[in-house]
Every structure is written in C-alpha cells, then in structure tokens.
PDB file of N, CA and C in Angstrom:
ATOM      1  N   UNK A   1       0.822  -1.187   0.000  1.00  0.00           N
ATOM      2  CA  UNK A   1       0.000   0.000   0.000  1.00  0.00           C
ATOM      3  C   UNK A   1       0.865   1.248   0.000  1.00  0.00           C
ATOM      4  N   UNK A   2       1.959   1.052   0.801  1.00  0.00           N
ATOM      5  CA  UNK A   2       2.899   2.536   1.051  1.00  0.00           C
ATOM      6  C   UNK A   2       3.320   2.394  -0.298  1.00  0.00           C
ATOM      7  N   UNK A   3       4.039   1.919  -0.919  1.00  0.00           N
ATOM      8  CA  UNK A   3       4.518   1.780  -1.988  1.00  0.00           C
ATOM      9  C   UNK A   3       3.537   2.195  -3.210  1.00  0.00           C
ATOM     10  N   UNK A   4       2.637   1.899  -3.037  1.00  0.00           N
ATOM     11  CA  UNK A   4       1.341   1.861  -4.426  1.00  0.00           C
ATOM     12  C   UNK A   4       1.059   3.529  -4.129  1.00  0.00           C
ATOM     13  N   UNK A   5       0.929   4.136  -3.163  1.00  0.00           N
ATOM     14  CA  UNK A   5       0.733   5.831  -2.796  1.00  0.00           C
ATOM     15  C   UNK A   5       2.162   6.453  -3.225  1.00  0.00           C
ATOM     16  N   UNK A   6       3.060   6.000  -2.867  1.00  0.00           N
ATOM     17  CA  UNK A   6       4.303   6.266  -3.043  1.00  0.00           C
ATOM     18  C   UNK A   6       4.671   6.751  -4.773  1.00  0.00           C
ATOM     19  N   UNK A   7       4.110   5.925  -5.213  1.00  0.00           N
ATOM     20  CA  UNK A   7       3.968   5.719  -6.698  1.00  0.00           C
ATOM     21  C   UNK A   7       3.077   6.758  -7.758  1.00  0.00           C
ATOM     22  N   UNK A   8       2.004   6.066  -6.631  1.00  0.00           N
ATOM     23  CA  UNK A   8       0.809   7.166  -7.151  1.00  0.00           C
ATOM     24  C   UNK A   8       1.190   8.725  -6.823  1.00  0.00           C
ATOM     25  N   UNK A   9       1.509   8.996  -6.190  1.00  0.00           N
ATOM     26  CA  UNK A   9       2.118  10.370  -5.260  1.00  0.00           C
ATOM     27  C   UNK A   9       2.642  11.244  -6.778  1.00  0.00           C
ATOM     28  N   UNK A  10       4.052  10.155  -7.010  1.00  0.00           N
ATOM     29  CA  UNK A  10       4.799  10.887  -8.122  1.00  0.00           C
ATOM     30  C   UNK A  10       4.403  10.443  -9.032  1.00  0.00           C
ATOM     31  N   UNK A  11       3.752   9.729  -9.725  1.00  0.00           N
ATOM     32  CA  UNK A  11       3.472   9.409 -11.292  1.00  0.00           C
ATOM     33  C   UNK A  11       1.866   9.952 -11.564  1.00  0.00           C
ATOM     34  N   UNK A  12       0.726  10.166 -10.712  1.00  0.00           N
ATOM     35  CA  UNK A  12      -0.223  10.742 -11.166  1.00  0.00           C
ATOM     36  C   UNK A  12      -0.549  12.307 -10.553  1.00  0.00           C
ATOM     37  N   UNK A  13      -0.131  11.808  -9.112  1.00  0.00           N
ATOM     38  CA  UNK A  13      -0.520  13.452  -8.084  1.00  0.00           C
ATOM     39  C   UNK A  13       0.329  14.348  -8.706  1.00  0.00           C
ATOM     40  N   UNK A  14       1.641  14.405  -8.547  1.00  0.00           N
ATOM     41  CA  UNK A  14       2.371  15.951  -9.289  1.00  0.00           C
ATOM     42  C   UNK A  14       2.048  15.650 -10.612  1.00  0.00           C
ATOM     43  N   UNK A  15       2.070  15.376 -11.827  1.00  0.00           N
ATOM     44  CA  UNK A  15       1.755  15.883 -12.830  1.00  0.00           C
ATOM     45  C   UNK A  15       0.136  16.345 -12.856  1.00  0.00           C
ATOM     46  N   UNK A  16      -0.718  15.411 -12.409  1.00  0.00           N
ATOM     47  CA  UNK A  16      -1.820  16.085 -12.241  1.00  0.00           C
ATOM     48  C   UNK A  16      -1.814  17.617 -11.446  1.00  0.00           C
ATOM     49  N   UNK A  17      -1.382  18.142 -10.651  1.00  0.00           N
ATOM     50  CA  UNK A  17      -1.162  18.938  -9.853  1.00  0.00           C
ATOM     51  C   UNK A  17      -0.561  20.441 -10.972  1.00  0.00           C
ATOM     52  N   UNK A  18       0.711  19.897 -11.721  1.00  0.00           N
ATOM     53  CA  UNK A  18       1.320  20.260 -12.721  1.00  0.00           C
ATOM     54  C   UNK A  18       0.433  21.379 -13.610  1.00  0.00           C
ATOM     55  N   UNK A  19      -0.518  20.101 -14.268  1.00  0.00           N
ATOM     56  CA  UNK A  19      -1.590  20.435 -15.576  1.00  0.00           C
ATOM     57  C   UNK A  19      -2.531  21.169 -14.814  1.00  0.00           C
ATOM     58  N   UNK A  20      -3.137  21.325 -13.836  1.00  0.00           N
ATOM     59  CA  UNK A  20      -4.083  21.585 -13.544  1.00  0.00           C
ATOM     60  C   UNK A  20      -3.709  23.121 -13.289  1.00  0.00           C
ATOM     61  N   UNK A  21      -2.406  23.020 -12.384  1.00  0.00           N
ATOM     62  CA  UNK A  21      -2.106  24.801 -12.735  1.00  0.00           C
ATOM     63  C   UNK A  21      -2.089  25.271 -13.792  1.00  0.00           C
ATOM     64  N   UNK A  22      -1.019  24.876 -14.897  1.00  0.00           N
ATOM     65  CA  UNK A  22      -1.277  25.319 -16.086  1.00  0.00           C
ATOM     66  C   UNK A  22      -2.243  25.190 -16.990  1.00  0.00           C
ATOM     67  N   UNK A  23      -3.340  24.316 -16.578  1.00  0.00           N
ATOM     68  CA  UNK A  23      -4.655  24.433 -17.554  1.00  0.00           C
ATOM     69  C   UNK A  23      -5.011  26.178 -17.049  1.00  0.00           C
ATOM     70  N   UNK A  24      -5.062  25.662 -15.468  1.00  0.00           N
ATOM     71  CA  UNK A  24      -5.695  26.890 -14.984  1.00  0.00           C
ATOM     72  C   UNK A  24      -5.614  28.159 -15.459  1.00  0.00           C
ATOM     73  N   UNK A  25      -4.467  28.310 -15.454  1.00  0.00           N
ATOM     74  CA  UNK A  25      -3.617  30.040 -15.884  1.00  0.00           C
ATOM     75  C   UNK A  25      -4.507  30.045 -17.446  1.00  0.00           C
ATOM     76  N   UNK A  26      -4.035  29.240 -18.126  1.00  0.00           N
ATOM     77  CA  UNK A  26      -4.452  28.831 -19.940  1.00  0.00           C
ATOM     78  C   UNK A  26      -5.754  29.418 -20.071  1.00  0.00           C
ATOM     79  N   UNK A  27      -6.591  28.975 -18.860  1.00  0.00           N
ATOM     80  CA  UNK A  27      -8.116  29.343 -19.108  1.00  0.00           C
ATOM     81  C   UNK A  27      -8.433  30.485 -18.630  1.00  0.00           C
ATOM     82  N   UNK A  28      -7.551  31.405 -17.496  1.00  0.00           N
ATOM     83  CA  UNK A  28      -7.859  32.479 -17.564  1.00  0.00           C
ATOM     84  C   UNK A  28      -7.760  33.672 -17.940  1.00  0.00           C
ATOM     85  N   UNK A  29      -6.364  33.120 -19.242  1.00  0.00           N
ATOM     86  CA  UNK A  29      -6.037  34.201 -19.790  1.00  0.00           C
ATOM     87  C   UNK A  29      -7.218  33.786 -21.369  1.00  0.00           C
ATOM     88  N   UNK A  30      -7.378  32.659 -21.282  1.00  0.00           N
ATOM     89  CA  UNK A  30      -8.014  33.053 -22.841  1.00  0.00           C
ATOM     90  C   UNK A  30      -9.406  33.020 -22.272  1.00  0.00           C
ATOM     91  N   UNK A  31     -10.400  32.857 -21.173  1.00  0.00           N
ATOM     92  CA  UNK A  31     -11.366  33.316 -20.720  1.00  0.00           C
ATOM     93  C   UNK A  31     -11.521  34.774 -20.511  1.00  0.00           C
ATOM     94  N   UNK A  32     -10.059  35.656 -20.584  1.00  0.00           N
ATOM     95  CA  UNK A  32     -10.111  36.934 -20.181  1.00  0.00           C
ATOM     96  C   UNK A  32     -10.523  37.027 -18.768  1.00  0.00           C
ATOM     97  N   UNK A  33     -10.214  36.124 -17.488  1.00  0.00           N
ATOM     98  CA  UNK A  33     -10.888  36.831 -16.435  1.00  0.00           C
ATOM     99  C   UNK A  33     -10.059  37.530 -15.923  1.00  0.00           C
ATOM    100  N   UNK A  34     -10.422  38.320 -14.727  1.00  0.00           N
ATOM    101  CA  UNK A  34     -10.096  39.466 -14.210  1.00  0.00           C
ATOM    102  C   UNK A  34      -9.526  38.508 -12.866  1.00  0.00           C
ATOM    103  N   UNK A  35      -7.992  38.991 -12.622  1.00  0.00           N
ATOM    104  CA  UNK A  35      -7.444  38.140 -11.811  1.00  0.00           C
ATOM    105  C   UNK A  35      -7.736  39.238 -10.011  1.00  0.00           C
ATOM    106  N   UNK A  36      -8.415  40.004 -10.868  1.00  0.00           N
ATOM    107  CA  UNK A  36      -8.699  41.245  -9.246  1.00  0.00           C
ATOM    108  C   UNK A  36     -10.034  41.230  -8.374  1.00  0.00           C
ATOM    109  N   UNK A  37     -10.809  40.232  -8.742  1.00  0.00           N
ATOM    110  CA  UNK A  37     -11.949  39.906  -8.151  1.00  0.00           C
ATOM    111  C   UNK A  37     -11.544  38.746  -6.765  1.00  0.00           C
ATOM    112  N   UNK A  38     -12.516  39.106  -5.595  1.00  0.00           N
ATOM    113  CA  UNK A  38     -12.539  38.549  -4.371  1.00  0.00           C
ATOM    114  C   UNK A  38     -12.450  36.877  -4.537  1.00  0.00           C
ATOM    115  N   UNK A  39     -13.184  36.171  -5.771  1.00  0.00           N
ATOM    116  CA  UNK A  39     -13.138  34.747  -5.739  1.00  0.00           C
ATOM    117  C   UNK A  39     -11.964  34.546  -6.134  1.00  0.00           C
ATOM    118  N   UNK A  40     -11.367  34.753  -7.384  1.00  0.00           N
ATOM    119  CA  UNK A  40     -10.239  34.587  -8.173  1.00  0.00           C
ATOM    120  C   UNK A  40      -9.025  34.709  -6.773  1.00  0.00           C
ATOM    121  N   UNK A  41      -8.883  35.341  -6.250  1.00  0.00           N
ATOM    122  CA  UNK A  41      -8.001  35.759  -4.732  1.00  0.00           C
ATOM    123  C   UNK A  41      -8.027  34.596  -3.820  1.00  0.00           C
ATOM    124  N   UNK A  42      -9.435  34.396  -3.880  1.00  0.00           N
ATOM    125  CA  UNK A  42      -9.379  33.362  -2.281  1.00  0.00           C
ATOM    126  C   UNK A  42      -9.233  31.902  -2.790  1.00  0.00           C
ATOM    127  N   UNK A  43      -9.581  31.860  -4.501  1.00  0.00           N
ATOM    128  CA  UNK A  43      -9.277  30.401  -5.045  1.00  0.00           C
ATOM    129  C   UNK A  43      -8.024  30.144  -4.571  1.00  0.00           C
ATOM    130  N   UNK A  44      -6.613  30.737  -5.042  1.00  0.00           N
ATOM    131  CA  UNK A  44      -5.309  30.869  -5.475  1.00  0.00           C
ATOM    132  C   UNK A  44      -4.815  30.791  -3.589  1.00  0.00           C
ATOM    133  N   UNK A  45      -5.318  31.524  -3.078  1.00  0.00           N
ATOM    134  CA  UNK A  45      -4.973  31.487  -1.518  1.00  0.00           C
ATOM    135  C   UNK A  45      -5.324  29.612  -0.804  1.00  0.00           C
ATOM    136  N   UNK A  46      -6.325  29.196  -1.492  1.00  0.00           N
ATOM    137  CA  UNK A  46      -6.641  28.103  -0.807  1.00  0.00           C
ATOM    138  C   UNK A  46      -6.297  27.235  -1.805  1.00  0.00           C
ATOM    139  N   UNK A  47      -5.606  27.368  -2.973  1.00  0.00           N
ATOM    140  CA  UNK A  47      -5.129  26.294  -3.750  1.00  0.00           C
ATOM    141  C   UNK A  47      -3.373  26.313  -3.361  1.00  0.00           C
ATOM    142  N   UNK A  48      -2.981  27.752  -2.692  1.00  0.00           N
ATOM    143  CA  UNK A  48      -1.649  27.539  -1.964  1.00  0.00           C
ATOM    144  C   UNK A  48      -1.392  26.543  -0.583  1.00  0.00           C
ATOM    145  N   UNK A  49      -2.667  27.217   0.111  1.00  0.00           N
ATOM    146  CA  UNK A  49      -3.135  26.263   1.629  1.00  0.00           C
ATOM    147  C   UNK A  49      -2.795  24.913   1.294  1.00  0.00           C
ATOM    148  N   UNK A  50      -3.560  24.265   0.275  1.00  0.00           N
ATOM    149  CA  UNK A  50      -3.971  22.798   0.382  1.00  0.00           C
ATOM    150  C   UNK A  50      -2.295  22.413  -0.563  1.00  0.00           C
ATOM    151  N   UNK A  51      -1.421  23.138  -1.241  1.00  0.00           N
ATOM    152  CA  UNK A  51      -0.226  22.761  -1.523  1.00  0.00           C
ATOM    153  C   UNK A  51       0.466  22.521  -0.773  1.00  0.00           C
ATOM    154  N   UNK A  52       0.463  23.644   0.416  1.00  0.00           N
ATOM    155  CA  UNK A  52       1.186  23.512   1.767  1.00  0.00           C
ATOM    156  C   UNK A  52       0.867  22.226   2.295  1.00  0.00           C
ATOM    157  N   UNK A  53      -0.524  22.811   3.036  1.00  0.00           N
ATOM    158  CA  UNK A  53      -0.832  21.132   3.184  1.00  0.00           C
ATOM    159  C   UNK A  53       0.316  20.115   3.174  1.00  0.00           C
ATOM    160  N   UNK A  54      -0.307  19.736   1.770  1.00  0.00           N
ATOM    161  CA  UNK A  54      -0.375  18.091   1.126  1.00  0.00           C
ATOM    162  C   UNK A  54       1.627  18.139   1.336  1.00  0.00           C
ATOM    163  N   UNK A  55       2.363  19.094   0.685  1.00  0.00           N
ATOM    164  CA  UNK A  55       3.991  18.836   0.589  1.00  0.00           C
ATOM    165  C   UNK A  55       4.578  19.113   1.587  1.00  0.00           C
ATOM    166  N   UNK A  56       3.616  20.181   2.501  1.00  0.00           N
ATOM    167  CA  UNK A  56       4.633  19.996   3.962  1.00  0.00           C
ATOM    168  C   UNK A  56       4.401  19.425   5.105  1.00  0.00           C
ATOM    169  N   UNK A  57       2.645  18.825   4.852  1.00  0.00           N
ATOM    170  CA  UNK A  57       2.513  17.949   6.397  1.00  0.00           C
ATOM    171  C   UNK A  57       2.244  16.415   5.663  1.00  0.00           C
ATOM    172  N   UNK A  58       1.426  16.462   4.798  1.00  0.00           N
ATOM    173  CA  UNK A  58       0.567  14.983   4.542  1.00  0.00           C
ATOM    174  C   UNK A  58       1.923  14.291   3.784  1.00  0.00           C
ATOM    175  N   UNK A  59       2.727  14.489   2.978  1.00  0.00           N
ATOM    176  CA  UNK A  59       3.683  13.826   2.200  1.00  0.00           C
ATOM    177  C   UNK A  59       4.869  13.239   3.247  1.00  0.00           C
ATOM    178  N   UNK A  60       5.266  14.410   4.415  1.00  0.00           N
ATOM    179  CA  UNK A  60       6.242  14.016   5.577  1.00  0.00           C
ATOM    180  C   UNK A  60       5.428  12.648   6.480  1.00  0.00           C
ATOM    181  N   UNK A  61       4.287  12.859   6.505  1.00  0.00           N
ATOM    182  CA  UNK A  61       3.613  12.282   7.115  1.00  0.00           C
ATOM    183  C   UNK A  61       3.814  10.902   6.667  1.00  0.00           C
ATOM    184  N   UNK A  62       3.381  10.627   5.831  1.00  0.00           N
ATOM    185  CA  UNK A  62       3.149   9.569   4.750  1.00  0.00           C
ATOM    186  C   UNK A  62       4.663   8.602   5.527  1.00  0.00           C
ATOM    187  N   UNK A  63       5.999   9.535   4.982  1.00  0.00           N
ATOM    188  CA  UNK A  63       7.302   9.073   4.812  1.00  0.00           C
ATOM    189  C   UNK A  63       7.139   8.854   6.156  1.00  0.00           C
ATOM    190  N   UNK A  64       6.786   9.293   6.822  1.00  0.00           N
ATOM    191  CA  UNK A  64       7.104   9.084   8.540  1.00  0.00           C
ATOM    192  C   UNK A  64       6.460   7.803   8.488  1.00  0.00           C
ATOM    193  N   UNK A  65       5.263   7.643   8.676  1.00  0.00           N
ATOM    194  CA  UNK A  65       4.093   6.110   9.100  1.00  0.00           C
ATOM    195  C   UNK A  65       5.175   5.498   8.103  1.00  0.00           C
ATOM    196  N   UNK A  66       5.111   5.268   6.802  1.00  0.00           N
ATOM    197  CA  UNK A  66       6.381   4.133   6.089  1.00  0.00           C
ATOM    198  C   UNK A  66       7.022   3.509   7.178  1.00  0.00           C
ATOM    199  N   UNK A  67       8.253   4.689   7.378  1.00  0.00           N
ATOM    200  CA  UNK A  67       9.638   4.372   8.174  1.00  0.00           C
ATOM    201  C   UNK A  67       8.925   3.520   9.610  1.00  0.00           C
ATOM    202  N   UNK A  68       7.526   3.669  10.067  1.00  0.00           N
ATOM    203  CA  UNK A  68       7.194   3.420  11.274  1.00  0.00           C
ATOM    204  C   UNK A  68       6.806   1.706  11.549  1.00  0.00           C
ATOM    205  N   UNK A  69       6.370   1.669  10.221  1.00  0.00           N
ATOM    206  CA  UNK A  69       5.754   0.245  10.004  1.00  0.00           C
ATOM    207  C   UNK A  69       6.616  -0.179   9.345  1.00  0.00           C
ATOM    208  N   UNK A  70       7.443  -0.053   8.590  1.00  0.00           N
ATOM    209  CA  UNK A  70       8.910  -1.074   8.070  1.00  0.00           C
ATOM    210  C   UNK A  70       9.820  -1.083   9.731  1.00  0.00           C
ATOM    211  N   UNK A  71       9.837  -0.292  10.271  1.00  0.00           N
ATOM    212  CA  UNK A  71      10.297  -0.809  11.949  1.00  0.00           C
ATOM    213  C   UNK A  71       9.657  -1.990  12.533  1.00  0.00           C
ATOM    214  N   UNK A  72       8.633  -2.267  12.029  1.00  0.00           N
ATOM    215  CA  UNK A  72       8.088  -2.779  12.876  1.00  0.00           C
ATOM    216  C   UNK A  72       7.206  -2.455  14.029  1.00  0.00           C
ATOM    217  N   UNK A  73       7.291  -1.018  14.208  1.00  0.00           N
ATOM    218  CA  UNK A  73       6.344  -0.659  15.220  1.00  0.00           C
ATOM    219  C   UNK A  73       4.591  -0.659  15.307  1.00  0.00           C
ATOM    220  N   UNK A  74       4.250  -0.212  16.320  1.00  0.00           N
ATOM    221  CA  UNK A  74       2.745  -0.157  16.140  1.00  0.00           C
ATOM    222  C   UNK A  74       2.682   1.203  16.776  1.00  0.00           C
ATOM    223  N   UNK A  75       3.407   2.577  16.730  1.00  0.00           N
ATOM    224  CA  UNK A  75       2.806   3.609  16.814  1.00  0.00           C
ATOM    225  C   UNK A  75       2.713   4.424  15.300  1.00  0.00           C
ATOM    226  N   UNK A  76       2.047   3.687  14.202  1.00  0.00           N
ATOM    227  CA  UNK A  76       2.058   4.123  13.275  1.00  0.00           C
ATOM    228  C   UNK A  76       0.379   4.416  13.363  1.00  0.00           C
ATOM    229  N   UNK A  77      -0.629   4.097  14.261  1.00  0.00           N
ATOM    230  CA  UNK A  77      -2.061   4.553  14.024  1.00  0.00           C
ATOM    231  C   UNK A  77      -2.482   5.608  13.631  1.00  0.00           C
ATOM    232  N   UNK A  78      -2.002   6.648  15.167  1.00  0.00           N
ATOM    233  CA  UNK A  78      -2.123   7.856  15.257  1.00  0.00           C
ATOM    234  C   UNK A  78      -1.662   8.894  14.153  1.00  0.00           C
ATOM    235  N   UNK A  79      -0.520   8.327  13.642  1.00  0.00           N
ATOM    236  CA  UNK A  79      -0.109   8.969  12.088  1.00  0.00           C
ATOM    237  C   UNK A  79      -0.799   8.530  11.054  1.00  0.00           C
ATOM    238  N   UNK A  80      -1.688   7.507  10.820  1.00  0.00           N
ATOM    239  CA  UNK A  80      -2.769   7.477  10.016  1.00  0.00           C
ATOM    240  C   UNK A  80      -3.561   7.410   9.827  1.00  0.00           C
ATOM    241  N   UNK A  81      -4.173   8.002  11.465  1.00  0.00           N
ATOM    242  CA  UNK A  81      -5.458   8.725  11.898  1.00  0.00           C
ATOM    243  C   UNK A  81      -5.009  10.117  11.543  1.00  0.00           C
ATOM    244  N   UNK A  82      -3.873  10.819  11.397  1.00  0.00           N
ATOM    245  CA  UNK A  82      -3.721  12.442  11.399  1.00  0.00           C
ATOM    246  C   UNK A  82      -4.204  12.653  10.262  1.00  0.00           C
ATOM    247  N   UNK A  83      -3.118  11.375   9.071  1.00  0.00           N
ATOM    248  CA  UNK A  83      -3.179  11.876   7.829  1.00  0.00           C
ATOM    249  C   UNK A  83      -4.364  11.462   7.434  1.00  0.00           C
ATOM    250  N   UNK A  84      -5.483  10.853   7.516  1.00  0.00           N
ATOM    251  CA  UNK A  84      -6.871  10.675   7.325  1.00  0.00           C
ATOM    252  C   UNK A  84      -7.907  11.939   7.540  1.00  0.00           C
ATOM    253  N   UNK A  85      -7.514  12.424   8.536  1.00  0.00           N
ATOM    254  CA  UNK A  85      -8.292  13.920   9.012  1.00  0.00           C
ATOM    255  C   UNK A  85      -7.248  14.997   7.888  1.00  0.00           C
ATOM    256  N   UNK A  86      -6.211  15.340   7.954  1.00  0.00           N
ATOM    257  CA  UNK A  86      -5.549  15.962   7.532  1.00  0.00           C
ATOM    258  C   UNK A  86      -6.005  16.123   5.844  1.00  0.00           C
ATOM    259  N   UNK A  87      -5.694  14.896   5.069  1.00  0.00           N
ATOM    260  CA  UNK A  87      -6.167  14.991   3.835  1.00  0.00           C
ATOM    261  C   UNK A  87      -8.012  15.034   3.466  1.00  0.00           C
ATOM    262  N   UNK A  88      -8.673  15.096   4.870  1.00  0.00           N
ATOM    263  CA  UNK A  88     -10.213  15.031   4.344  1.00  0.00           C
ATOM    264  C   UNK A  88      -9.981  16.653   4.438  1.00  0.00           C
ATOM    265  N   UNK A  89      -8.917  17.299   5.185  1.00  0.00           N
ATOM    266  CA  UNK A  89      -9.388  19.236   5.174  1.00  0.00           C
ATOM    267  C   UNK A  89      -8.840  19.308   3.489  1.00  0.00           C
ATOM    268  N   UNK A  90      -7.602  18.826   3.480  1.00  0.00           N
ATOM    269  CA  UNK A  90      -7.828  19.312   1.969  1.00  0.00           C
ATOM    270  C   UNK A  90      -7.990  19.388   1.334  1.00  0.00           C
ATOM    271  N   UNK A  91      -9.002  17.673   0.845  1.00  0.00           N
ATOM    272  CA  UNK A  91     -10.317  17.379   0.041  1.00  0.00           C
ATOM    273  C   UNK A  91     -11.335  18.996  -0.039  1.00  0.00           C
ATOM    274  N   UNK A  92     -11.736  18.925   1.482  1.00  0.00           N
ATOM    275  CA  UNK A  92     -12.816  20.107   1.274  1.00  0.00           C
ATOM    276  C   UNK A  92     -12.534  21.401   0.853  1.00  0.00           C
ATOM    277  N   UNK A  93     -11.197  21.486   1.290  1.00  0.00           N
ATOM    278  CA  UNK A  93     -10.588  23.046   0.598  1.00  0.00           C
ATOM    279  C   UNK A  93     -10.619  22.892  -1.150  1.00  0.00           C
ATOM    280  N   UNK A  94      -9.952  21.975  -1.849  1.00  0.00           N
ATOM    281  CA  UNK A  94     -10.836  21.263  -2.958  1.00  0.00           C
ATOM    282  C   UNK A  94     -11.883  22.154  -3.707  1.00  0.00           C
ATOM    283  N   UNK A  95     -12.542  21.332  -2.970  1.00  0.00           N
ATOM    284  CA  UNK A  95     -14.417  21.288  -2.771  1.00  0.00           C
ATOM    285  C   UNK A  95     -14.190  23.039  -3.082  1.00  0.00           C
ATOM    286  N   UNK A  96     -13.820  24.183  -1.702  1.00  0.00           N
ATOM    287  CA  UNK A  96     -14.255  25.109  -1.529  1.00  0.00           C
ATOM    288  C   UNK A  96     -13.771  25.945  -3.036  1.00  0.00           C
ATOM    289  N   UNK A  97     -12.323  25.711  -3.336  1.00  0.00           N
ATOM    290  CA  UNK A  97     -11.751  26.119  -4.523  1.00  0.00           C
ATOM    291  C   UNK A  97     -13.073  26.036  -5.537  1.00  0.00           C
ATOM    292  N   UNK A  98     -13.129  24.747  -5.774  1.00  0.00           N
ATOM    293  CA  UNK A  98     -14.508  24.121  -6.858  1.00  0.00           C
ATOM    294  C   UNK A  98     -15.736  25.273  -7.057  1.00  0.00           C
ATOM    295  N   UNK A  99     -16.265  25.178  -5.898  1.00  0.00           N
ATOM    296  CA  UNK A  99     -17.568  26.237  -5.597  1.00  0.00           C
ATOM    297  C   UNK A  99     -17.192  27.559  -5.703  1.00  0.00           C
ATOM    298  N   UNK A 100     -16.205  28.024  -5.440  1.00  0.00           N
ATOM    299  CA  UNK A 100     -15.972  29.397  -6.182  1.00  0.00           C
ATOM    300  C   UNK A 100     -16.012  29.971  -7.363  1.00  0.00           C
ATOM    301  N   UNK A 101     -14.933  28.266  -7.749  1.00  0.00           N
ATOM    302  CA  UNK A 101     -15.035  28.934  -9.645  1.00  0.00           C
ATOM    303  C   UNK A 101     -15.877  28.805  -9.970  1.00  0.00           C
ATOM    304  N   UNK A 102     -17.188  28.160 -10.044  1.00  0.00           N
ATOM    305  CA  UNK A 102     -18.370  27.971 -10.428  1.00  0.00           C
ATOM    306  C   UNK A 102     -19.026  29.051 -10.277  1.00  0.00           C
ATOM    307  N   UNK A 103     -19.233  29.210  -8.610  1.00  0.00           N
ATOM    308  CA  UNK A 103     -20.129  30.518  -8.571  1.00  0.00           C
ATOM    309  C   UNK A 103     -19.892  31.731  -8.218  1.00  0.00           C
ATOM    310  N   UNK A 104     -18.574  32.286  -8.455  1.00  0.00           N
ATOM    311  CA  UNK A 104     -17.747  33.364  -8.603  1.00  0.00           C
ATOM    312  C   UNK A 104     -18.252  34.470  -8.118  1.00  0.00           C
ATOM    313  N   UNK A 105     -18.650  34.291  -6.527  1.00  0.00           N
ATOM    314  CA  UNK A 105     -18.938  35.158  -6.104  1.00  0.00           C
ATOM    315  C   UNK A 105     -18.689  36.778  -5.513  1.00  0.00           C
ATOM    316  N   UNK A 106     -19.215  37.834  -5.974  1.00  0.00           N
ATOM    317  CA  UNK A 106     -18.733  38.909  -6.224  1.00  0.00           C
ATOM    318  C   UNK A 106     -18.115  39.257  -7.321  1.00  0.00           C
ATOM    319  N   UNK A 107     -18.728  38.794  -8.603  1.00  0.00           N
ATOM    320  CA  UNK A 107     -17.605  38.956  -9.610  1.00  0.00           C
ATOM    321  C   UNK A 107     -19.143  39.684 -10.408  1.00  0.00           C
TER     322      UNK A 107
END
C-alpha cells in the first residue's frame, strides 16, 4: 500500500497537480478573467493552503508512518489517523476552490 501511494504520489498526483495549474492560468487568460476579483483571490490562496498542506505535512507524514511500520512498530495509528483527518481538510478546501469557480462570487 505505502509503496502503491508512493507511486501514485509521483506518477499521477504531481503531474496532475502540474496540468491543472497550467490548464488553470491557460483558461484564464483566454477566458479573459479578471485576476482582481474577491473569488479569483481566495481560489489561489486556498489552492496555496492545500499545496502547503499536502507537501509539507501529509507527504512528511506519509514518509514518517512508512519508516514506522517497516520498523516494525505499532505507533504508526495515530499517524494514520492524522493523515486521514488531515487529507479530508484538503479534500474540502478542494471542494471550496470548486464552488468558487463555479459561482464566482462577487464577480
């Protein structure tokens, strides 16, 4: 399983991650939007959040529980009880990104 995330991590998550910025930018320059509106702001703020996130807690995380359970130990739960809560906030931040661009509020 660590291994199969491990995998998945770098062969679908960063390039997906990749394209999706640069679709992004792609579509808002040939959509013409206005990068000075309140949604456009708080998208980009919470698509930084959930980068942070995911590369500076959930990815260490990850490497940590690995190293915990190739020990042999059993205090690897609590680290994948964190990262379970941890990655459902940045599912919903996601989510919140999602519902903005859609309904672009204040624009």
């Amino acid at each position: 399983t660590l291994a199969t995330m491990q995998w998945t991590s770098k062969s679908l998550a960063l390039p997906a991650i990749l394209v999706n910025l640069l679709t992004g930018l792609g579509l808002i320059h040939v959509g013409r939007i206005s990068v000075h509106t309140i949604w456009f702001g708080a998208s980009i703020l919470l698509y930084v959040v959930v980068t942070g996130l995911w590369h500076g807690f959930l990815i260490p995380l990850r490497k940590k529980t690995a190293a915990a359970i190739e020990a042999g130990g059993t205090d690897y739960v609590p680290m994948a009880k964190r990262w379970v809560s941890v990655s459902g906030v940045a599912i919903l931040l996601l989510f919140a990104i999602l519902a903005l661009m859609v309904w672009k509020p204040g624009a």
